[in-house]
N, C-alpha and C. Protein backbone atom coordinates (compact mmCIF):
# COMPACT_ATOMS: atom_id res chain seq x y z
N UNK A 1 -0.51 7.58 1.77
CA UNK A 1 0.37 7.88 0.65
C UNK A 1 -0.39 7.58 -0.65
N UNK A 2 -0.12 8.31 -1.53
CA UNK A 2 -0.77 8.63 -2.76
C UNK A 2 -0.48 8.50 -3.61
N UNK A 3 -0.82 8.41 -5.05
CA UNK A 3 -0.33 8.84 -6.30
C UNK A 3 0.26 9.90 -6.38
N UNK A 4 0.59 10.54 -8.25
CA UNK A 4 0.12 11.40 -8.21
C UNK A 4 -1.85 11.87 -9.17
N UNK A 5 -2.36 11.33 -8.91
CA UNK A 5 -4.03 11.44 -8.72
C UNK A 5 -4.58 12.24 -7.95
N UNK A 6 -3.60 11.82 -6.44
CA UNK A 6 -4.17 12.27 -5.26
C UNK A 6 -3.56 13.74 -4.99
N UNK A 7 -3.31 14.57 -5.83
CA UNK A 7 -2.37 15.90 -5.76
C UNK A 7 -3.75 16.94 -5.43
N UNK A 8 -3.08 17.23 -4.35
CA UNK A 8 -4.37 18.10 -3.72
C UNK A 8 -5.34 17.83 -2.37
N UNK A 9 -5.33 16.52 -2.31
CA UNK A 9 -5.58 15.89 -1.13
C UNK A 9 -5.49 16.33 0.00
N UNK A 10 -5.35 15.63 1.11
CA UNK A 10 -4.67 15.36 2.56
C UNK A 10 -3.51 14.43 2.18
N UNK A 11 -3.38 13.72 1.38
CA UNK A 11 -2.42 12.72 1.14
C UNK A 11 -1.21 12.93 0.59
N UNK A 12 -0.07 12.49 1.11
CA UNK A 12 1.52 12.29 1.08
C UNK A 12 1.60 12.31 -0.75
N UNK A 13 2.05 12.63 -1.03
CA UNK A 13 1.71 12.54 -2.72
C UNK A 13 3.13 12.88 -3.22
N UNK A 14 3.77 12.08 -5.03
CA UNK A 14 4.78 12.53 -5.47
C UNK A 14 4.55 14.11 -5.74
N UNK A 15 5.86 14.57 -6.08
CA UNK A 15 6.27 15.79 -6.23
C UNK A 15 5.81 15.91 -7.86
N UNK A 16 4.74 16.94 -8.35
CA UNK A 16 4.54 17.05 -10.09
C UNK A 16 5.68 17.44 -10.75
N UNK A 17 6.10 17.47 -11.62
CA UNK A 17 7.37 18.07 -12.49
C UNK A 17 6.72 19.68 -12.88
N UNK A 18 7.29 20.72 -12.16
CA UNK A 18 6.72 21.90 -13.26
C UNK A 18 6.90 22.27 -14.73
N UNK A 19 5.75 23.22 -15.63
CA UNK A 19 6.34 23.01 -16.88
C UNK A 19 7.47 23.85 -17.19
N UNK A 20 7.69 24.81 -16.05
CA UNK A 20 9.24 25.48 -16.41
C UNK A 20 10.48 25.06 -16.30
N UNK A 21 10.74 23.68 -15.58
CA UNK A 21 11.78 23.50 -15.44
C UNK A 21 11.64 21.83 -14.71
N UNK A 22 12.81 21.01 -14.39
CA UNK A 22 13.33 19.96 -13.97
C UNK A 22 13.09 19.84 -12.83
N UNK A 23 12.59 18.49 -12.19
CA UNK A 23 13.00 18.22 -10.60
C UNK A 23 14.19 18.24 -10.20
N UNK A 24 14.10 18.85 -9.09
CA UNK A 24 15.49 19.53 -8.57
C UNK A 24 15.68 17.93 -8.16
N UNK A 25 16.67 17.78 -7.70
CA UNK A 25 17.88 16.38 -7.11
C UNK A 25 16.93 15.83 -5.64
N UNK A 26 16.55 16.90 -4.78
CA UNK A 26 16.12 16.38 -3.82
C UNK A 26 14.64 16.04 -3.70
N UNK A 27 13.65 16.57 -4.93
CA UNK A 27 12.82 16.31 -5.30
C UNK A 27 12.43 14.95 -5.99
N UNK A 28 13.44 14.54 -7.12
CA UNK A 28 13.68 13.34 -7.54
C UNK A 28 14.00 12.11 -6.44
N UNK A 29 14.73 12.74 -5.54
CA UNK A 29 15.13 11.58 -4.65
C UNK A 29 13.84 11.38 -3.63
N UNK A 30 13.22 12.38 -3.13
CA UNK A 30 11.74 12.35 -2.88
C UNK A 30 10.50 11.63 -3.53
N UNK A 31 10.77 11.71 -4.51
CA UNK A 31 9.67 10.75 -5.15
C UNK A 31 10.19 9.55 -5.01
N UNK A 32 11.29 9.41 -5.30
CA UNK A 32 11.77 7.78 -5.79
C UNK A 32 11.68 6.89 -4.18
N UNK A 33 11.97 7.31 -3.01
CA UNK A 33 11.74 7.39 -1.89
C UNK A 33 10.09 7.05 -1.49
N UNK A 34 9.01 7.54 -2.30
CA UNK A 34 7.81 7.89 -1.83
C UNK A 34 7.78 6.63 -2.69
N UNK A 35 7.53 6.30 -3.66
CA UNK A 35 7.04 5.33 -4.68
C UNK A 35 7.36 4.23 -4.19
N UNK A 36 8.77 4.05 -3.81
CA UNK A 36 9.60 2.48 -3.53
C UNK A 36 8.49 1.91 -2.28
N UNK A 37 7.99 2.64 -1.46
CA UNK A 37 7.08 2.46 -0.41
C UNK A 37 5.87 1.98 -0.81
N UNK A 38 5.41 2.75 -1.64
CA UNK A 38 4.20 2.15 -2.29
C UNK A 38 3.96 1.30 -2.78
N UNK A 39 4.79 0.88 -3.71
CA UNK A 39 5.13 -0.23 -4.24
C UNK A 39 5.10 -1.47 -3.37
N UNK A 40 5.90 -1.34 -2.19
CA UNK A 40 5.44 -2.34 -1.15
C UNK A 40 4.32 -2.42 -0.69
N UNK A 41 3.68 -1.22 -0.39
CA UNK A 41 2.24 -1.62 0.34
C UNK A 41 1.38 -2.57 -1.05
N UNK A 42 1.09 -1.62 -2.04
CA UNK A 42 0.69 -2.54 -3.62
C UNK A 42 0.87 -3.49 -3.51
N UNK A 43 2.20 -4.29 -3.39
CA UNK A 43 2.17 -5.49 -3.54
C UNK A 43 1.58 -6.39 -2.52
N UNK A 44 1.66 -5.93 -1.41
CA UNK A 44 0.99 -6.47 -0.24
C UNK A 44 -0.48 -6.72 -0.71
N UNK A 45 -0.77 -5.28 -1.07
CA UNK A 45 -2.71 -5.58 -1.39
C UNK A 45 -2.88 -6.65 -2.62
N UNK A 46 -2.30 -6.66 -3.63
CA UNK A 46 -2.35 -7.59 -4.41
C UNK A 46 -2.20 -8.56 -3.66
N UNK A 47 -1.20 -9.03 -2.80
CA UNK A 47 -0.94 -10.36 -2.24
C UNK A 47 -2.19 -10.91 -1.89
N UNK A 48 -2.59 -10.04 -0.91
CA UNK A 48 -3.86 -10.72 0.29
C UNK A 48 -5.09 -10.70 -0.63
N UNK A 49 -5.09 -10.09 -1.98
CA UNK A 49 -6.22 -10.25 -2.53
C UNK A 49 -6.25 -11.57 -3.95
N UNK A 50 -5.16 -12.16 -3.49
CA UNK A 50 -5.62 -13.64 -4.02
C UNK A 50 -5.62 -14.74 -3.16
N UNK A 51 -5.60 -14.08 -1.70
CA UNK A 51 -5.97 -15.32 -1.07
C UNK A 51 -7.40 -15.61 -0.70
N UNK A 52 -7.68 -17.00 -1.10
CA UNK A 52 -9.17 -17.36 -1.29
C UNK A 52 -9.84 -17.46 0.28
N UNK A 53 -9.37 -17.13 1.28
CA UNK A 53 -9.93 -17.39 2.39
C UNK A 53 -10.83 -16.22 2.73
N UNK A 54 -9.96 -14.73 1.90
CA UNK A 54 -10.74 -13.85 2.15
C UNK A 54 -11.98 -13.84 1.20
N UNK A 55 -11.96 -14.20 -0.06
CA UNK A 55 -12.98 -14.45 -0.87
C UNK A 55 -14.16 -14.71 -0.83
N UNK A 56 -14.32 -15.60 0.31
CA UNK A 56 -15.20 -16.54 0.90
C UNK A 56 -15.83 -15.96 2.34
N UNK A 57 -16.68 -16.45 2.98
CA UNK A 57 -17.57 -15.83 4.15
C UNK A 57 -16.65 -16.62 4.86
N UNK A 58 -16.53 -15.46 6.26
CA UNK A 58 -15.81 -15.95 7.49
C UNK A 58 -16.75 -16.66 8.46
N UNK A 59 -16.60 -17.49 8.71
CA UNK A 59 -17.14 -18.80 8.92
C UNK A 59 -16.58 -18.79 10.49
N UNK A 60 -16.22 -17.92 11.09
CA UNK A 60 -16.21 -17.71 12.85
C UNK A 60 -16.64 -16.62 13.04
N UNK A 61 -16.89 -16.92 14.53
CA UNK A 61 -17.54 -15.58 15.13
C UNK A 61 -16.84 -14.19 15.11
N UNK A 62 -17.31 -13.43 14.67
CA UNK A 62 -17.16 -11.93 14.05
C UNK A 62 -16.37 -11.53 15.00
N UNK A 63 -16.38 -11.44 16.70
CA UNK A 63 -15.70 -11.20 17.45
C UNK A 63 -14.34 -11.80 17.77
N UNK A 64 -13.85 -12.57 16.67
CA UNK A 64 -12.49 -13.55 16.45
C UNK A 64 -12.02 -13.09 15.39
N UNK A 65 -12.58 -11.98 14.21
CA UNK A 65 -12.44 -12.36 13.07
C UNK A 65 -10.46 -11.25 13.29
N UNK A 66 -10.41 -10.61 14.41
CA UNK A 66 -8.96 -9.29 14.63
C UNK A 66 -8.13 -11.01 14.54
N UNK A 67 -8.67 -11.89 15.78
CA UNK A 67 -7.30 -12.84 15.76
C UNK A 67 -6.88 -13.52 14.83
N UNK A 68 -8.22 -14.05 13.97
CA UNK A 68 -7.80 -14.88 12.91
C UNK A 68 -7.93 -14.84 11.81
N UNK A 69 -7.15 -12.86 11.52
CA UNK A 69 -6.45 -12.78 10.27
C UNK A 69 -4.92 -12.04 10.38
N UNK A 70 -5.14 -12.09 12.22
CA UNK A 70 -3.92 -11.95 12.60
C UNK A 70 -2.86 -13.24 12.89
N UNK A 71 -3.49 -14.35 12.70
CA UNK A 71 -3.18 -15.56 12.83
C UNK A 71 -2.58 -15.66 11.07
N UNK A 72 -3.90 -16.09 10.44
CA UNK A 72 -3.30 -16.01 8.65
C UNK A 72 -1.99 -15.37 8.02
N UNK A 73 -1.85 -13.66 8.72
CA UNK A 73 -0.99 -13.50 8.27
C UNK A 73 0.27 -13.88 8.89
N UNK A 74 0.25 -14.07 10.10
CA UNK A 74 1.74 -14.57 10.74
C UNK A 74 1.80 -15.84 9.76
N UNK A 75 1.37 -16.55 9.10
CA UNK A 75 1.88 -17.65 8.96
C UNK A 75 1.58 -17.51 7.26
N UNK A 76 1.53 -16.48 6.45
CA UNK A 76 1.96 -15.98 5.38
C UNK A 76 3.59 -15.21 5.19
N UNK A 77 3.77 -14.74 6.38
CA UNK A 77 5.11 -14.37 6.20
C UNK A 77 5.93 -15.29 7.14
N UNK A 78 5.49 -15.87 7.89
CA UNK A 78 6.17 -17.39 8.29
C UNK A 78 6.79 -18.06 6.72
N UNK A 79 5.98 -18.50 6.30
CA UNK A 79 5.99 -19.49 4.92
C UNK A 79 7.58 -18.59 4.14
């Protein structure tokens, strides 16, 4: 899912406004629908990108690294 930047893509993208006329009702409700989503993932990436653990070199073996950031986050949305 996309902006609209990504208009033209492969990507899920809002609906542009044409210059002849208004977003129709189900178009509007389409975007607002598409965005509210994004908005969540966004905030997610912001989230995990102030945590300092990722900041820093992972300090276990590379072949652990699926469990233990699958570990981190259970206990980010634990909290």
């Amino acid at each position: 899912m996309g902006d609209k930047g990504y208009i033209g893509t492969a990507m899920l993208t809002p609906i542009r406004k044409p210059k002849h006329r208004d977003l129709l009702d189900w178009e509007k409700d389409f975007n607002y629908h598409h965005n509210k989503k994004r908005a969540i993932v966004e905030h997610a990436i912001a989230n995990l990108t102030t945590w300092h653990i990722l900041h820093t070199d992972h300090r276990r073996p590379i072949d652990t690294f699926a469990t233990t950031i699958s570990a981190v986050l259970g206990l980010q949305f634990y909290r």
